[in-house]
C-alpha atoms as a PDB file:
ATOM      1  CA  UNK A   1      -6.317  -6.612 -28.004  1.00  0.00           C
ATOM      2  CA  UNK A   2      -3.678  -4.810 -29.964  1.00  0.00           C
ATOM      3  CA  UNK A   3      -0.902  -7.376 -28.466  1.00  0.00           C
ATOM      4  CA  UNK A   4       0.930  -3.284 -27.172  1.00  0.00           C
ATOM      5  CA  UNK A   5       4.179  -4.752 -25.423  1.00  0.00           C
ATOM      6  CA  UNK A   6       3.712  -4.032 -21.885  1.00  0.00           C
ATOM      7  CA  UNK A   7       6.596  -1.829 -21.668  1.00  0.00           C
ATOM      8  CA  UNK A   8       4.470   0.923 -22.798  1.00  0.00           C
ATOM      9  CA  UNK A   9       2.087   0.331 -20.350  1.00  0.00           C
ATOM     10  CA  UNK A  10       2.635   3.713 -19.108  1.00  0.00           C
ATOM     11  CA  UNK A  11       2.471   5.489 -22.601  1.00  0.00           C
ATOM     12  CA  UNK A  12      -1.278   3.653 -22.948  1.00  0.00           C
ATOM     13  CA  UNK A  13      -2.107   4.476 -19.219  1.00  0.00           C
ATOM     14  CA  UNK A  14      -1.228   8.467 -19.798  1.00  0.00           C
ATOM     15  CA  UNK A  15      -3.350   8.252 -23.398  1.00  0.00           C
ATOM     16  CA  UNK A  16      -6.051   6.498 -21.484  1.00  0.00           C
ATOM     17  CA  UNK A  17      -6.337   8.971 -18.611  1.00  0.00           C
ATOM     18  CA  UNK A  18      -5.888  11.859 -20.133  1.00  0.00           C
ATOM     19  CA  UNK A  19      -8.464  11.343 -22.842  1.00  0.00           C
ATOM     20  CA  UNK A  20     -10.890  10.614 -20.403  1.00  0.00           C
ATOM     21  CA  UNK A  21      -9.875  13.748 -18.025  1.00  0.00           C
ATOM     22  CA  UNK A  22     -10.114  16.461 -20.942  1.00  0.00           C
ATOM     23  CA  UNK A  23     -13.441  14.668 -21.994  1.00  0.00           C
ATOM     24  CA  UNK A  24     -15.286  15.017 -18.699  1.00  0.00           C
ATOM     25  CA  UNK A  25     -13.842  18.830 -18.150  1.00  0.00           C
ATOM     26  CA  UNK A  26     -14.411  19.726 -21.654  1.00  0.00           C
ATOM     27  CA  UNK A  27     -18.263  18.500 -20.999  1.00  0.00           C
ATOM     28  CA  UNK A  28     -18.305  20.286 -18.130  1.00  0.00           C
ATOM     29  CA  UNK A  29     -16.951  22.971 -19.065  1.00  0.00           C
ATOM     30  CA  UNK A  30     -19.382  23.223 -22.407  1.00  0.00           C
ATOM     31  CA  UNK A  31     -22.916  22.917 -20.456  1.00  0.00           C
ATOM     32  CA  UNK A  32     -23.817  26.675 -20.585  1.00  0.00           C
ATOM     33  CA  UNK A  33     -23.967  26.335 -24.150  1.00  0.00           C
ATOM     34  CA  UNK A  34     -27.478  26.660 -25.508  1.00  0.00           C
ATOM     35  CA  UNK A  35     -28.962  23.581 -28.094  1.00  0.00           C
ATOM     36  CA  UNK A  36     -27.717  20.072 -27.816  1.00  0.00           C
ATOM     37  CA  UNK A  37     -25.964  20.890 -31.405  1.00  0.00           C
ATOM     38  CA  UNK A  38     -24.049  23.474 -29.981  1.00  0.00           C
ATOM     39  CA  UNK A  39     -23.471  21.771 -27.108  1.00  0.00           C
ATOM     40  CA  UNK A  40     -21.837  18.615 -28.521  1.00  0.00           C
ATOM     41  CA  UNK A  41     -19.961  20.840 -31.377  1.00  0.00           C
ATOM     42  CA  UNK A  42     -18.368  22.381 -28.397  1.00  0.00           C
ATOM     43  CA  UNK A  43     -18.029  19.803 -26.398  1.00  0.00           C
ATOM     44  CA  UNK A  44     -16.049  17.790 -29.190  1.00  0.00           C
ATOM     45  CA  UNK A  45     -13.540  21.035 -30.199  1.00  0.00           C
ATOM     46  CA  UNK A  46     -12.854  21.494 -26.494  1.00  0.00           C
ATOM     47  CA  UNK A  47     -12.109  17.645 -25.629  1.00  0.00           C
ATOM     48  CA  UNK A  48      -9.566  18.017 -28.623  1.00  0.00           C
ATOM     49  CA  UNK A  49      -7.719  20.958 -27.527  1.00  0.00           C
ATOM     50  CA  UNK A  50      -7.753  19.951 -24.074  1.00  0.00           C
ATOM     51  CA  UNK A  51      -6.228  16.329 -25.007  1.00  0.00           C
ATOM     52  CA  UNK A  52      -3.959  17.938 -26.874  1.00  0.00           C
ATOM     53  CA  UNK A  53      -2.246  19.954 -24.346  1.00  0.00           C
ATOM     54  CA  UNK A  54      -2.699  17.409 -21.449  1.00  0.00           C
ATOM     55  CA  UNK A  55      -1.638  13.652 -23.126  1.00  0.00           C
ATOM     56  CA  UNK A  56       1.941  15.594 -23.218  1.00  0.00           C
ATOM     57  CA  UNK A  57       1.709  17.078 -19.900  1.00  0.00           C
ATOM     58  CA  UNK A  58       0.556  13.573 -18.406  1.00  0.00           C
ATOM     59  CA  UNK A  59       3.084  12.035 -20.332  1.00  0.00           C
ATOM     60  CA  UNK A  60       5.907  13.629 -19.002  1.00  0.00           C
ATOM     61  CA  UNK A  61       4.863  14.377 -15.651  1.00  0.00           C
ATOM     62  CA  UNK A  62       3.608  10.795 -14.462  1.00  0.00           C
ATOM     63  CA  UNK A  63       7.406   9.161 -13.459  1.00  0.00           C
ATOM     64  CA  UNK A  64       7.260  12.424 -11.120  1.00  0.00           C
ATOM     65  CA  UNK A  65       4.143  11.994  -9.879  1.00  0.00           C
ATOM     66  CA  UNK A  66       4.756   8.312  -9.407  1.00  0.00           C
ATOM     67  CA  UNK A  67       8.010   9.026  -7.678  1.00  0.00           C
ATOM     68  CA  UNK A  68       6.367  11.771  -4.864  1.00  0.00           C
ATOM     69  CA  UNK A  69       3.742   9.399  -4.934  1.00  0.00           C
ATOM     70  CA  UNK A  70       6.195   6.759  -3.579  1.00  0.00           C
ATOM     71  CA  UNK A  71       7.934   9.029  -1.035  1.00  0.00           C
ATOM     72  CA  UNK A  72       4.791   9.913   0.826  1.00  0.00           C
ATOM     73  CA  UNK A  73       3.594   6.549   1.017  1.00  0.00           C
ATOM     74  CA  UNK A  74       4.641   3.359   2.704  1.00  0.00           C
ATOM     75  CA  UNK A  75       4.440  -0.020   2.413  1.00  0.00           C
ATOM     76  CA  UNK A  76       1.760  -2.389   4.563  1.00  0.00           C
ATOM     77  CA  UNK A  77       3.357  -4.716   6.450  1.00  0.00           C
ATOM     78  CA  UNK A  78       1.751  -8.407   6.889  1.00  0.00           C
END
């Protein structure tokens, strides 16, 4: 492994996810295009713009989403 401390644990989680969000949305976003070529050009450029303006966005907004995500839940009791 690459021996990250775990305090970053949230900078690797918000990589992580939102690599793997803008890659299945850029693929589905890319399927009308015509030629598996063309397709996977596309596919590639849009999975690159999209993690670029989402690894930020996930960045910054996951202690927020993590906090509401607290307040609307509760914990199980034994």
């Amino acid at each position: 492994m690459l021996g990250i401390p775990r305090r970053y644990s949230h900078f690797v989680f918000g990589v992580i996810q939102s690599g793997l969000t803008s890659l299945i949305a850029a693929g589905i976003a890319s399927l009308p295009a015509e030629g598996a070529m063309l397709f996977i050009r596309h596919w590639m450029v849009s999975w690159l713009l999209a993690w670029a303006a989402m690894l930020p966005l996930v960045l910054l907004a996951a202690p927020a989403i993590r906090a509401v995500a607290l307040l609307l839940t509760r914990e199980e009791r034994a």
